[in-house]
N, C-alpha and C. Protein backbone atom coordinates (compact mmCIF):
# COMPACT_ATOMS: atom_id res chain seq x y z
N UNK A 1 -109.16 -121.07 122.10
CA UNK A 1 -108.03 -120.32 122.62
C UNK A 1 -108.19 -118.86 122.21
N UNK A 2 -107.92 -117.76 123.06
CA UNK A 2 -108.05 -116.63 122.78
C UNK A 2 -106.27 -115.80 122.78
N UNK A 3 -106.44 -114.88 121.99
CA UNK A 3 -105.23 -113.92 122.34
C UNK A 3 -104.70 -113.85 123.68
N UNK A 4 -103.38 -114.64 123.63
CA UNK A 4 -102.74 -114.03 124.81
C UNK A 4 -103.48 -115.29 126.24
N UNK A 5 -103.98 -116.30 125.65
CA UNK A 5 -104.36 -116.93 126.60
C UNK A 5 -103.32 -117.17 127.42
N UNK A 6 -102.10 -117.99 127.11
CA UNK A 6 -100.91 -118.38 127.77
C UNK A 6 -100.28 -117.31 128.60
N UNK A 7 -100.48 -116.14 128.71
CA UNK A 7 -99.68 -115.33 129.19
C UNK A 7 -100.40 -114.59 129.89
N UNK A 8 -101.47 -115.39 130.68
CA UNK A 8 -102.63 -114.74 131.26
C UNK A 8 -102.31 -114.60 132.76
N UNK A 9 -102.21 -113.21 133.60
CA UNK A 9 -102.03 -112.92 134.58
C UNK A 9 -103.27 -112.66 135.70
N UNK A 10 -103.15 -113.05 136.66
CA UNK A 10 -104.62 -113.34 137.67
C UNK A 10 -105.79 -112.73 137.35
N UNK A 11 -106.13 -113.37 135.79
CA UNK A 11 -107.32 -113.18 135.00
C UNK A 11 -107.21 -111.82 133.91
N UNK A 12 -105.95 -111.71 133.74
CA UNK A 12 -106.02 -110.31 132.97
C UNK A 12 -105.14 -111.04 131.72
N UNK A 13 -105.25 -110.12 130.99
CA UNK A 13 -104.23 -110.58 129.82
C UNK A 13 -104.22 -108.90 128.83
N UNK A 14 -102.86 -108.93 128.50
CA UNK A 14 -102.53 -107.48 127.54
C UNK A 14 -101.29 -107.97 126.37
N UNK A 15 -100.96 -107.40 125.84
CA UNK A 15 -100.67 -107.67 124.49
C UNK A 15 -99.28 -106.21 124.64
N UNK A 16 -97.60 -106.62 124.73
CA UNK A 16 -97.23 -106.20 124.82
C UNK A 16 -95.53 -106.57 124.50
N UNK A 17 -94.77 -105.73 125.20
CA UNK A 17 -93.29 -106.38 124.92
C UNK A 17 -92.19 -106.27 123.46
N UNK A 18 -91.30 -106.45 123.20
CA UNK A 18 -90.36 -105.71 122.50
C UNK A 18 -89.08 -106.74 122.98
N UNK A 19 -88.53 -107.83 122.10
CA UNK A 19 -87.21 -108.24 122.30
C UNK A 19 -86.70 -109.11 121.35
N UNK A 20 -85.78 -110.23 121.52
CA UNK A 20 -85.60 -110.80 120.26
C UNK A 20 -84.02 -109.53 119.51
N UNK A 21 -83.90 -109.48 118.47
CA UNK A 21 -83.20 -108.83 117.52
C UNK A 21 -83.55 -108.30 116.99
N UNK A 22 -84.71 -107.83 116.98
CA UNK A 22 -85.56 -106.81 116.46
C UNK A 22 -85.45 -105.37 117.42
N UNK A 23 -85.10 -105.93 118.90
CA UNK A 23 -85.24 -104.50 119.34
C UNK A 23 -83.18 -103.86 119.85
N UNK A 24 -82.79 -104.56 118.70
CA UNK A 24 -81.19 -104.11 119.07
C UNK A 24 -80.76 -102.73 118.66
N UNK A 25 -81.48 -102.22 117.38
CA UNK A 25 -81.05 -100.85 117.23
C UNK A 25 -81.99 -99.90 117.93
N UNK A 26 -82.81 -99.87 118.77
CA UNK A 26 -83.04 -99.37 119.79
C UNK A 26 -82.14 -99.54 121.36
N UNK A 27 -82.02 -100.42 121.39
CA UNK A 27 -81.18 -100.38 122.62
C UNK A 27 -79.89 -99.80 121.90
N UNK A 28 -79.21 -100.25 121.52
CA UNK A 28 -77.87 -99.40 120.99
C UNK A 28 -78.27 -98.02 120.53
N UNK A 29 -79.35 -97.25 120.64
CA UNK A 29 -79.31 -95.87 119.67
C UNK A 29 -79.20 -95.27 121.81
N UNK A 30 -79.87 -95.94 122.65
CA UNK A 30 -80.26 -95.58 123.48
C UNK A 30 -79.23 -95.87 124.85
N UNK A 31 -78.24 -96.47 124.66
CA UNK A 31 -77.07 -96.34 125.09
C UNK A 31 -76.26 -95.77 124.25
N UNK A 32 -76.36 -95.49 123.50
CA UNK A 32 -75.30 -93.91 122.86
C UNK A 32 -75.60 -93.08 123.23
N UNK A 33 -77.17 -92.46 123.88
CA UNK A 33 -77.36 -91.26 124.01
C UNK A 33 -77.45 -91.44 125.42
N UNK A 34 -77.53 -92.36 126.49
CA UNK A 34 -77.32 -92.20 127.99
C UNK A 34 -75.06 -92.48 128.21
N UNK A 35 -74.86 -92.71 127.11
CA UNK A 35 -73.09 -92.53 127.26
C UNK A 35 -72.53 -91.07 126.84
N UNK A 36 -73.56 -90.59 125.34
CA UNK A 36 -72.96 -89.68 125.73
C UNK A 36 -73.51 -88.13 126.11
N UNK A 37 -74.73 -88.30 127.52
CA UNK A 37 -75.03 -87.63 127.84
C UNK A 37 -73.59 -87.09 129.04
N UNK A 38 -73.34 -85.69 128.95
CA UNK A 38 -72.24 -85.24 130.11
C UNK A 38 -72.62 -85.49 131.71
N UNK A 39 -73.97 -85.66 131.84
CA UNK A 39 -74.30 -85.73 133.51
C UNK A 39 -74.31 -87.33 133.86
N UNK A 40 -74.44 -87.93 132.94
CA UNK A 40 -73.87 -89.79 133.08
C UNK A 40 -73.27 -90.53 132.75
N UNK A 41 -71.59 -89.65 133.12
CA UNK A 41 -70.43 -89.96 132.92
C UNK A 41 -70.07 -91.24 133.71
N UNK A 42 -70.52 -91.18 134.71
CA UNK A 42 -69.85 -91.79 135.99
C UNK A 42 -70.55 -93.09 135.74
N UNK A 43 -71.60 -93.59 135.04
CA UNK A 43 -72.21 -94.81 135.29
C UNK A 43 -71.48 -96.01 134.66
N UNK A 44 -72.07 -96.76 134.75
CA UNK A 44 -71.26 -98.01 133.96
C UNK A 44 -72.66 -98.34 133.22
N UNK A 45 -72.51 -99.05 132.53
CA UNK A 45 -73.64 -99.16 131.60
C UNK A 45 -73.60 -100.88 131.32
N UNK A 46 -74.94 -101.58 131.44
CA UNK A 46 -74.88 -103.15 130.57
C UNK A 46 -75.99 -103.13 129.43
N UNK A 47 -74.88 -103.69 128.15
CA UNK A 47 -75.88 -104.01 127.60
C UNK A 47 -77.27 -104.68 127.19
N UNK A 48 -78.04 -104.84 127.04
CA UNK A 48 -79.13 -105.92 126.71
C UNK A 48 -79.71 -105.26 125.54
N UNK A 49 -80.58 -106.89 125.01
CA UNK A 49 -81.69 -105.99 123.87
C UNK A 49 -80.37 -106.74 122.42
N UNK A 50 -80.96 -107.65 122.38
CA UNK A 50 -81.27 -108.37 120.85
C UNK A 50 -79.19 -108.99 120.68
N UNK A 51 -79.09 -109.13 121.61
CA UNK A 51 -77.97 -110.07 121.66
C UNK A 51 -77.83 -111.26 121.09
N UNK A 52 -77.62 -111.62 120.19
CA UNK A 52 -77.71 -113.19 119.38
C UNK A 52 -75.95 -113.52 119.28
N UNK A 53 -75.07 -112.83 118.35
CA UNK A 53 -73.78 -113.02 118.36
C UNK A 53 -72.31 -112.35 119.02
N UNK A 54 -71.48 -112.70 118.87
CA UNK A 54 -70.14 -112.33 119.22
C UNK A 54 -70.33 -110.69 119.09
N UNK A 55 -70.64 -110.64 117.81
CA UNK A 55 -70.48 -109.45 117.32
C UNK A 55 -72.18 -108.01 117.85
N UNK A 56 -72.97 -109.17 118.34
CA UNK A 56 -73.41 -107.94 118.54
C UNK A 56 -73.42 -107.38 120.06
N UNK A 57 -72.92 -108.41 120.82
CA UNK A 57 -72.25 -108.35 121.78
C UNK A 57 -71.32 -107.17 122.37
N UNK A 58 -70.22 -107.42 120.95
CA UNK A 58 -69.44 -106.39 120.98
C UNK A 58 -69.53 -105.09 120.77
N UNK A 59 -70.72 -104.69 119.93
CA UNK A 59 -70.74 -103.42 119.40
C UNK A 59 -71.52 -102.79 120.76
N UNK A 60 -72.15 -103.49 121.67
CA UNK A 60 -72.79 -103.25 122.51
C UNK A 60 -71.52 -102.25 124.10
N UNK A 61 -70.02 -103.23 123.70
CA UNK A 61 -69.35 -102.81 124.39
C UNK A 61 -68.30 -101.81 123.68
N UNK A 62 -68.17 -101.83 122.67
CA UNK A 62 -67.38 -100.52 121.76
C UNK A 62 -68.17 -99.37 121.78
N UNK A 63 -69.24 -99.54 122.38
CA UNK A 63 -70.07 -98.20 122.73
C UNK A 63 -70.06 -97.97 124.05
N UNK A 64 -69.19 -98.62 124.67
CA UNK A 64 -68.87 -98.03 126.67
C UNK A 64 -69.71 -99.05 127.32
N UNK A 65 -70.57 -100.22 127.23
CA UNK A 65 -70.53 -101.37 128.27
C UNK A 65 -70.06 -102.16 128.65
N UNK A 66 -69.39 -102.07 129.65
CA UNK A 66 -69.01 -102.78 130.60
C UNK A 66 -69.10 -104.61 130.49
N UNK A 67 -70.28 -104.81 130.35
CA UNK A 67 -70.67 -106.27 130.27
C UNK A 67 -71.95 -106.43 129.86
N UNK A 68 -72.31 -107.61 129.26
CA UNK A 68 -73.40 -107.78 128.10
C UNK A 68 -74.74 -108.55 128.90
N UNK A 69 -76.17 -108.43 129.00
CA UNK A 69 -76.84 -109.67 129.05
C UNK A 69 -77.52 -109.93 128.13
N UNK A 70 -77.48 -111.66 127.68
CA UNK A 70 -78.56 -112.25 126.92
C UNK A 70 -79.69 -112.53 127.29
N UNK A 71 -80.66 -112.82 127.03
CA UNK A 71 -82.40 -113.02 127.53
C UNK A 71 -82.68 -114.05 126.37
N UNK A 72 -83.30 -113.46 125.34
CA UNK A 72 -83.85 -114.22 124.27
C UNK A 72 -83.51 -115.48 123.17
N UNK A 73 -82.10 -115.10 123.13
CA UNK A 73 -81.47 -115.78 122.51
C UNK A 73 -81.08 -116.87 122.87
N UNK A 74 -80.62 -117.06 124.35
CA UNK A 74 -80.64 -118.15 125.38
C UNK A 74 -82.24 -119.00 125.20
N UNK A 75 -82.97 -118.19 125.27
CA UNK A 75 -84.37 -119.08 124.82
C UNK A 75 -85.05 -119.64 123.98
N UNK A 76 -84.36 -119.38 122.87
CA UNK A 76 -84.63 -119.52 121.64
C UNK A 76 -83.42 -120.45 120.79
N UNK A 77 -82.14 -120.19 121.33
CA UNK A 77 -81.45 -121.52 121.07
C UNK A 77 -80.75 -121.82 122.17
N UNK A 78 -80.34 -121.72 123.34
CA UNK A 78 -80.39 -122.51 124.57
C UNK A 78 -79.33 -122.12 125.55
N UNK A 79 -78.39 -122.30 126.05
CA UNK A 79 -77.61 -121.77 126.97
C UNK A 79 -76.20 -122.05 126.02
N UNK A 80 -76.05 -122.87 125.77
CA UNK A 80 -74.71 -123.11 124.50
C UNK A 80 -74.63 -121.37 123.88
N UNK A 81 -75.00 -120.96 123.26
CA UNK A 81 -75.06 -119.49 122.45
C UNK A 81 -74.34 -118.64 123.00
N UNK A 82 -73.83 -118.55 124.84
CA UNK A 82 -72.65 -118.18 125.37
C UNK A 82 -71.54 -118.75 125.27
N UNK A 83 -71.36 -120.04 125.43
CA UNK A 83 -70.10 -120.40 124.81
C UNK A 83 -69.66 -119.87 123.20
N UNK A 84 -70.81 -120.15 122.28
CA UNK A 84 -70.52 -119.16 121.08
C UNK A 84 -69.51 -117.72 120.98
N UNK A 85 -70.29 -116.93 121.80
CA UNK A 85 -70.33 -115.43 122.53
C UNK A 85 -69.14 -115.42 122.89
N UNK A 86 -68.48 -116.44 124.24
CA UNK A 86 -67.67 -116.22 124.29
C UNK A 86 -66.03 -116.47 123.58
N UNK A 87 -66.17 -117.26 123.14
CA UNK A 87 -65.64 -118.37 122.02
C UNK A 87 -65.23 -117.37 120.73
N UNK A 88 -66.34 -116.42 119.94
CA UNK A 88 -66.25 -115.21 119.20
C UNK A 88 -65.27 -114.18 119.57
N UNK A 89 -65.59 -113.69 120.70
CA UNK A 89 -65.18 -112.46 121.30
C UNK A 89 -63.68 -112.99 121.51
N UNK A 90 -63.69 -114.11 122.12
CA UNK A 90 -62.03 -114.35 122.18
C UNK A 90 -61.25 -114.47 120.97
N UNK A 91 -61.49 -114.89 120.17
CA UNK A 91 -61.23 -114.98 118.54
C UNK A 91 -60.68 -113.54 118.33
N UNK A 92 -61.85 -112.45 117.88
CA UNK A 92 -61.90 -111.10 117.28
C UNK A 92 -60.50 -110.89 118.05
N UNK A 93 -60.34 -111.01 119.99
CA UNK A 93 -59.24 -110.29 120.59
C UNK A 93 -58.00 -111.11 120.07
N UNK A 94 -57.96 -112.02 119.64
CA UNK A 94 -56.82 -112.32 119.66
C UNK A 94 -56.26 -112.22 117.94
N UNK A 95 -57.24 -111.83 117.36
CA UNK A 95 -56.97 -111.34 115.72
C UNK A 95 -56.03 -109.99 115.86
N UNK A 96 -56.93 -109.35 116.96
CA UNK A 96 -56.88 -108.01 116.85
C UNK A 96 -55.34 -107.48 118.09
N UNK A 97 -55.08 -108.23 118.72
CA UNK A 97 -53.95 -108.80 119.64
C UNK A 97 -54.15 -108.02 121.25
N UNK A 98 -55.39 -107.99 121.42
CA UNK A 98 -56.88 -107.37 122.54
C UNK A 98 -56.49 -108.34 123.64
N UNK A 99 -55.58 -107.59 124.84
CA UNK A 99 -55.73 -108.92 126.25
C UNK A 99 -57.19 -108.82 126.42
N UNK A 100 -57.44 -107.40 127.36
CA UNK A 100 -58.65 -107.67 127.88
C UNK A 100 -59.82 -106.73 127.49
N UNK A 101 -61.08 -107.25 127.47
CA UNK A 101 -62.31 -107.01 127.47
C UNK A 101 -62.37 -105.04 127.90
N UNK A 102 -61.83 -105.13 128.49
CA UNK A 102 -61.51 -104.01 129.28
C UNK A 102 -61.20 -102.80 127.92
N UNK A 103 -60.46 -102.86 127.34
CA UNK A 103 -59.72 -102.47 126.32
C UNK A 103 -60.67 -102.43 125.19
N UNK A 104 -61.60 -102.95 124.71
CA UNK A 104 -62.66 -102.60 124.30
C UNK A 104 -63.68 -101.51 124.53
N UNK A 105 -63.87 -101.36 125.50
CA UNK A 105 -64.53 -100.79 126.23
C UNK A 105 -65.01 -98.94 125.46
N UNK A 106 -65.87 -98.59 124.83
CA UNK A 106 -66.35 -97.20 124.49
C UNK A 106 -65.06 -96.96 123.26
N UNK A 107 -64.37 -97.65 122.93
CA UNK A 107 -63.23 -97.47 121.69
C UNK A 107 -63.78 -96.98 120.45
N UNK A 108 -65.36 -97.21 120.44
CA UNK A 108 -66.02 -96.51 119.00
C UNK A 108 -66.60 -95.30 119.04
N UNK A 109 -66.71 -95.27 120.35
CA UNK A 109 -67.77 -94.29 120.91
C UNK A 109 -67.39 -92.98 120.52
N UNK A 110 -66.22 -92.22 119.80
CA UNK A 110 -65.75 -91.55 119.57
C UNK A 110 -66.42 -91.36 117.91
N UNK A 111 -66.19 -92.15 117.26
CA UNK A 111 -66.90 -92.04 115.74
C UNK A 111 -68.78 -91.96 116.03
N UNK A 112 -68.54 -92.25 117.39
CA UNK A 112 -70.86 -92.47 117.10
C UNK A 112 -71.57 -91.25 117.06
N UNK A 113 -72.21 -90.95 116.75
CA UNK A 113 -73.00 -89.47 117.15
C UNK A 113 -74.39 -89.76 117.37
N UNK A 114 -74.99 -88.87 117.88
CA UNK A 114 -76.61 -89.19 117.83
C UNK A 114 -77.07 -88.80 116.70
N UNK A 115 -78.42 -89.32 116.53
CA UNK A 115 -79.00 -89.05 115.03
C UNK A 115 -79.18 -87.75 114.93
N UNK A 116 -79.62 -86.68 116.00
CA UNK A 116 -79.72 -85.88 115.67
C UNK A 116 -78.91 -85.01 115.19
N UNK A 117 -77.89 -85.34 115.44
CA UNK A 117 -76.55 -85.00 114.90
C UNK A 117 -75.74 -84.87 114.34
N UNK A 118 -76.11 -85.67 113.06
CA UNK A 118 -75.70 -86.40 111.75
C UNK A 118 -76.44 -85.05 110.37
N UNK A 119 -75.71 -84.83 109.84
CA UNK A 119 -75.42 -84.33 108.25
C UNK A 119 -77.38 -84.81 107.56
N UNK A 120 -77.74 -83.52 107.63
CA UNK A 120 -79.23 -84.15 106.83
C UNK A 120 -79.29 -83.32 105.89
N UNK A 121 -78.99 -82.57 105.58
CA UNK A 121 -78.04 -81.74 104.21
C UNK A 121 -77.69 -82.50 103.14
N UNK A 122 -77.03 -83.45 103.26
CA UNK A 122 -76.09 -84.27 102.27
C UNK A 122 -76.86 -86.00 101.87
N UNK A 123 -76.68 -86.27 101.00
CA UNK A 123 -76.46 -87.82 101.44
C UNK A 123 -75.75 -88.98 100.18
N UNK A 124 -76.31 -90.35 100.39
CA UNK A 124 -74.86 -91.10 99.38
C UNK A 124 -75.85 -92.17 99.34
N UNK A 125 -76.10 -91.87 97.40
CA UNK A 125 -76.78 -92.77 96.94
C UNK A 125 -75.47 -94.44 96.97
N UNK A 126 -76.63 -95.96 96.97
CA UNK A 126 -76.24 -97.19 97.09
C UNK A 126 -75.71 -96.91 95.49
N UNK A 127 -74.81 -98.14 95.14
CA UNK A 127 -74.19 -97.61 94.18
C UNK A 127 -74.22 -100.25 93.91
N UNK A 128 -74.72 -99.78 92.84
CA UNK A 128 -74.80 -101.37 92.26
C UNK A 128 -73.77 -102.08 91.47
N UNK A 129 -72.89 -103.00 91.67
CA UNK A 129 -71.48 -103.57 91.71
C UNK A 129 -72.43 -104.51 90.60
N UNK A 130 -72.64 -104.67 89.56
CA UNK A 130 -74.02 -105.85 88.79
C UNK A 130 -72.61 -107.21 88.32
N UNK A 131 -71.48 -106.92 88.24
CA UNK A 131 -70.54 -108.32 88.15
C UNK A 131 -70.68 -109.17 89.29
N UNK A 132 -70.88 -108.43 90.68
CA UNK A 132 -71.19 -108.87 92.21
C UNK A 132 -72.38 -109.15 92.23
N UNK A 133 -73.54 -109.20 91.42
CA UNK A 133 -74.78 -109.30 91.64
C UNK A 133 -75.53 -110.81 91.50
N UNK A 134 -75.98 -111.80 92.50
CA UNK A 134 -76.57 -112.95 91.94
C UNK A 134 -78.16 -112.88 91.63
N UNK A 135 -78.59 -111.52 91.57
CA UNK A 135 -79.92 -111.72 91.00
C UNK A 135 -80.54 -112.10 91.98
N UNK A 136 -81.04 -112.20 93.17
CA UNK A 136 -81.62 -112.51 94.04
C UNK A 136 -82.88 -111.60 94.91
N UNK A 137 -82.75 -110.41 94.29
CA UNK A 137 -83.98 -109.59 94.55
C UNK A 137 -84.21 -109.17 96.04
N UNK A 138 -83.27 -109.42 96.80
CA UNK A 138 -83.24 -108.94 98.56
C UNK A 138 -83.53 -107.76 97.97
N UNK A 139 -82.41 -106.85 97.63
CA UNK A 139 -82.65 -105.42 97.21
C UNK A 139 -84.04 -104.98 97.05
N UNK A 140 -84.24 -105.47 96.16
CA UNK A 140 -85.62 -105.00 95.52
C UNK A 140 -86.80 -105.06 96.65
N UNK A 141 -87.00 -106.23 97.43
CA UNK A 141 -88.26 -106.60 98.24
C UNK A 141 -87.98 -105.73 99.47
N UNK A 142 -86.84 -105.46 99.79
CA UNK A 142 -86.33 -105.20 101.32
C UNK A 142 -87.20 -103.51 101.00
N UNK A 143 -86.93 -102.70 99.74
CA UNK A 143 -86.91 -101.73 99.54
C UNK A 143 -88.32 -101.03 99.12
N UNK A 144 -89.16 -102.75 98.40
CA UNK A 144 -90.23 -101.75 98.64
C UNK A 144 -91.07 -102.09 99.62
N UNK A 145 -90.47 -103.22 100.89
CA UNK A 145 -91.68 -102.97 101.70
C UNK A 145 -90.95 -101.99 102.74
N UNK A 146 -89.95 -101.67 102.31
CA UNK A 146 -89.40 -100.57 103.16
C UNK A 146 -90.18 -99.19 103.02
N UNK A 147 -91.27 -99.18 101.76
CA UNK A 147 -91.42 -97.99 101.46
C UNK A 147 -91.11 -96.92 100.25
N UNK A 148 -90.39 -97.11 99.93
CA UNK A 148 -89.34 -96.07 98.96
C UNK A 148 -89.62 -96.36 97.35
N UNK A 149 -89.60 -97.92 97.02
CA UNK A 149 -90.20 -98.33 96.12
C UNK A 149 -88.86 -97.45 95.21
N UNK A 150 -87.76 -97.51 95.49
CA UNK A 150 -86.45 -96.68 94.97
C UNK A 150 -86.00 -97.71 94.05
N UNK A 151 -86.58 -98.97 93.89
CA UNK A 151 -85.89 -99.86 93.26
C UNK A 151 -86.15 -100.78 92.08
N UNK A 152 -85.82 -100.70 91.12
CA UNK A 152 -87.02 -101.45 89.89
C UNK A 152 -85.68 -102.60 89.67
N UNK A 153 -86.81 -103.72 89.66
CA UNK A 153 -85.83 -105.13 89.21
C UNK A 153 -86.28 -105.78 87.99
N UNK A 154 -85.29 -106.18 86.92
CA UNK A 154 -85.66 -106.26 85.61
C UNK A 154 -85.30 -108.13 85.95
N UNK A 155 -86.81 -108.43 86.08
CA UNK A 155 -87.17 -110.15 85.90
C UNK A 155 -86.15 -110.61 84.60
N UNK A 156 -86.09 -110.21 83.31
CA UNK A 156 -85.43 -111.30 82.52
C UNK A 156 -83.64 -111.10 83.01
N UNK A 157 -83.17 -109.80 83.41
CA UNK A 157 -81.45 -110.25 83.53
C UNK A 157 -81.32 -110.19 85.26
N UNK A 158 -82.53 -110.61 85.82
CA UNK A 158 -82.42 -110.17 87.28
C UNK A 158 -81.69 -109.51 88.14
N UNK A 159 -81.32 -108.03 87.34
CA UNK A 159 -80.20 -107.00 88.04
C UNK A 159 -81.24 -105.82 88.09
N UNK A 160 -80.94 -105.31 89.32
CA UNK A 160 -81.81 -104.54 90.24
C UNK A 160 -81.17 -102.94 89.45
N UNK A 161 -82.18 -101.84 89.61
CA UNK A 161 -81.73 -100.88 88.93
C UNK A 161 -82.23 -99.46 90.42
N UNK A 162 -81.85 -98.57 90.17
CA UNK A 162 -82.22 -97.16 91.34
C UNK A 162 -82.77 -96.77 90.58
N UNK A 163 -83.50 -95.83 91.57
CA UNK A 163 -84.44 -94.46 90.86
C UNK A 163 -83.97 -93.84 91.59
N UNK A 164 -82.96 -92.69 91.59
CA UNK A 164 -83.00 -91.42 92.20
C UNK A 164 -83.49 -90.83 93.01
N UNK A 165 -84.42 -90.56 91.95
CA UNK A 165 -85.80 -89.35 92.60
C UNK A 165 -86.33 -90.02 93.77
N UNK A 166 -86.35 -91.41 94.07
CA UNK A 166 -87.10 -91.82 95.56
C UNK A 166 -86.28 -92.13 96.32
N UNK A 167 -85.13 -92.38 96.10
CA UNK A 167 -83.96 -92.99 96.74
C UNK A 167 -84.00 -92.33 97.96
N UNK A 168 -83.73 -92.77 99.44
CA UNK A 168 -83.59 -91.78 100.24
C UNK A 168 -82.54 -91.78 101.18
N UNK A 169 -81.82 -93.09 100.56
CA UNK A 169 -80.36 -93.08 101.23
C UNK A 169 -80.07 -93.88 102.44
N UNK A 170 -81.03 -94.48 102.75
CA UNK A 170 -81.09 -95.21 104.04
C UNK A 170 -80.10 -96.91 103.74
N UNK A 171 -79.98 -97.65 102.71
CA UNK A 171 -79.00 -98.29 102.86
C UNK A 171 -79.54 -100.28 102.98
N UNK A 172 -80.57 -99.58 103.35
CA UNK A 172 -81.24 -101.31 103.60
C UNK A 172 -80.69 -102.35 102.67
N UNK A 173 -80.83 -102.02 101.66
CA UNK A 173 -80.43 -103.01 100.47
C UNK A 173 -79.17 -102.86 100.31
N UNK A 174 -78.26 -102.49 101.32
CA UNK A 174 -76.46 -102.63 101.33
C UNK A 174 -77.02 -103.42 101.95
N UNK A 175 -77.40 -103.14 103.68
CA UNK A 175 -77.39 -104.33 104.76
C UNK A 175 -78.08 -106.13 104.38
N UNK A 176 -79.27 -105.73 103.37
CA UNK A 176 -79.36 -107.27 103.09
C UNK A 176 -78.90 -108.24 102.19
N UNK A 177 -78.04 -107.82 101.66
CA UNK A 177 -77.34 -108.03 100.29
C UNK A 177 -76.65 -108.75 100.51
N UNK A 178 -76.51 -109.90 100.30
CA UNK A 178 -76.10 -111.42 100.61
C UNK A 178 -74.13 -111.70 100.24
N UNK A 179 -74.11 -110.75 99.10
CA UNK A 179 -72.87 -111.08 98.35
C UNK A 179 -72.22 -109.50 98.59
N UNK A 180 -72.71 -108.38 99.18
CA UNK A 180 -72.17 -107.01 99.26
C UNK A 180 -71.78 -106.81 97.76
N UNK A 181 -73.10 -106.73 96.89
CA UNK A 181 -72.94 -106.34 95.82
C UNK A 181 -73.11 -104.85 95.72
N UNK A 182 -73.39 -103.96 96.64
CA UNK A 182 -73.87 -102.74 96.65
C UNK A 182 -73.55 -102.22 98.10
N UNK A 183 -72.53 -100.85 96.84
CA UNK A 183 -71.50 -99.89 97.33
C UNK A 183 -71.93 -98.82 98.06
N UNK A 184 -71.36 -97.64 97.83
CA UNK A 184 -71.61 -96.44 98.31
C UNK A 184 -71.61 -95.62 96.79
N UNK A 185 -72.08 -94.31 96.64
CA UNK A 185 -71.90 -93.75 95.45
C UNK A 185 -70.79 -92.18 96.19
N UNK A 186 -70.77 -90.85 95.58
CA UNK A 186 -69.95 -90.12 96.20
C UNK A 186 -71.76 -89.61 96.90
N UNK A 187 -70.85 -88.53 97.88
CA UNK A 187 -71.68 -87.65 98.79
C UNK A 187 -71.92 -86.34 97.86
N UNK A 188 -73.29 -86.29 97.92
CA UNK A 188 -73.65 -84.95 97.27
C UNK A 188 -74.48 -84.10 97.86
N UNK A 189 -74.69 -82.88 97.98
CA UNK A 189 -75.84 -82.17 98.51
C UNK A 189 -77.13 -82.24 98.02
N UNK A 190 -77.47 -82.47 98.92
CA UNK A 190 -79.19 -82.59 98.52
C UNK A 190 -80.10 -81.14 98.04
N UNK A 191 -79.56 -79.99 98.20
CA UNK A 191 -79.88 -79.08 97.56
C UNK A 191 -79.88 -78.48 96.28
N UNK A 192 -79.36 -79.49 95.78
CA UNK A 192 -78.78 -79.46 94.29
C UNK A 192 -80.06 -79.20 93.30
């Protein structure tokens, strides 16, 4: 069997493609910036691109779409995963006391900005809660194959420690952090 045998087109075969949940913060960076471009006001927009839950569903439409499609996730666990979807979404509205879908609609889109747009002046070191901490080392691994290597973890009390000086503020080890043991610290200038 060679690379890509299965996916072999009238004798050709290439090595390509992008989907799954891996490619969701691309599609969402990329419908923020076709919503809030001023000359494509008028469009309606659908989401796609790494749809798995209720919720990412939604963030897809608190940024101005209209209506959502799944691809992958349907394939990977089966057509049920819309009833999920929808089943979620009705939940959140009726927490939130939301008739319709409608009413969702671009409601965040007001707090989003493009990246380029965002404060690179400043930033806000992760800040470690260690009573909240089960020792589990997400932090630590997420961070150094992230690169940054911002993070030293002490094997005998297994509580994760910062380094400053590499820290670069990006947050990963909030997002994988199982128990949200890790905060925010204050905002400081980076010119300091």
């Amino acid at each position: 069997m060679t690379l890509g045998e299965g996916s072999e087109v009238n004798g050709c075969q290439t090595g390509s493609g992008y989907s799954g949940k891996a490619i969701k913060p691309l599609a969402l960076r990329h419908i923020l910036a076709m919503v809030k471009n001023p000359m494509m006001k008028k469009i309606q927009y659908s989401g796609i691109g790494g749809i798995e839950t209720w919720r990412d569903a939604l963030e897809f439409i608190q940024l101005g779409c209209k209506n959502v499609q799944v691809c992958t996730a349907v394939m990977q666990y089966g057509y049920r995963i819309i009833d999920d979807l929808i089943l979620g979404l009705q939940t959140y509205m009726a927490e939130r006391g939301v008739e319709r879908v409608e009413d969702l609609v671009g409601e965040l889109l007001p707090k989003f900005h493009l990246p380029s747009d965002l404060d690179r002046d400043t930033m806000v070191y992760p800040k470690f809660e260690r009573e909240k901490c089960i020792g589990c080392g997400r932090c630590y691994i997420s961070c150094q194959d992230g690169g940054h290597q911002a993070i030293e973890f002490d094997v005998e009390t297994r509580k994760p420690r910062l380094i400053g000086q590499k820290c670069v503020g990006c947050h990963l080890c909030r997002l994988v952090c199982p128990v949200s043991a890790i905060g925010l610290s204050k905002r400081f200038s980076k010119k300091q």
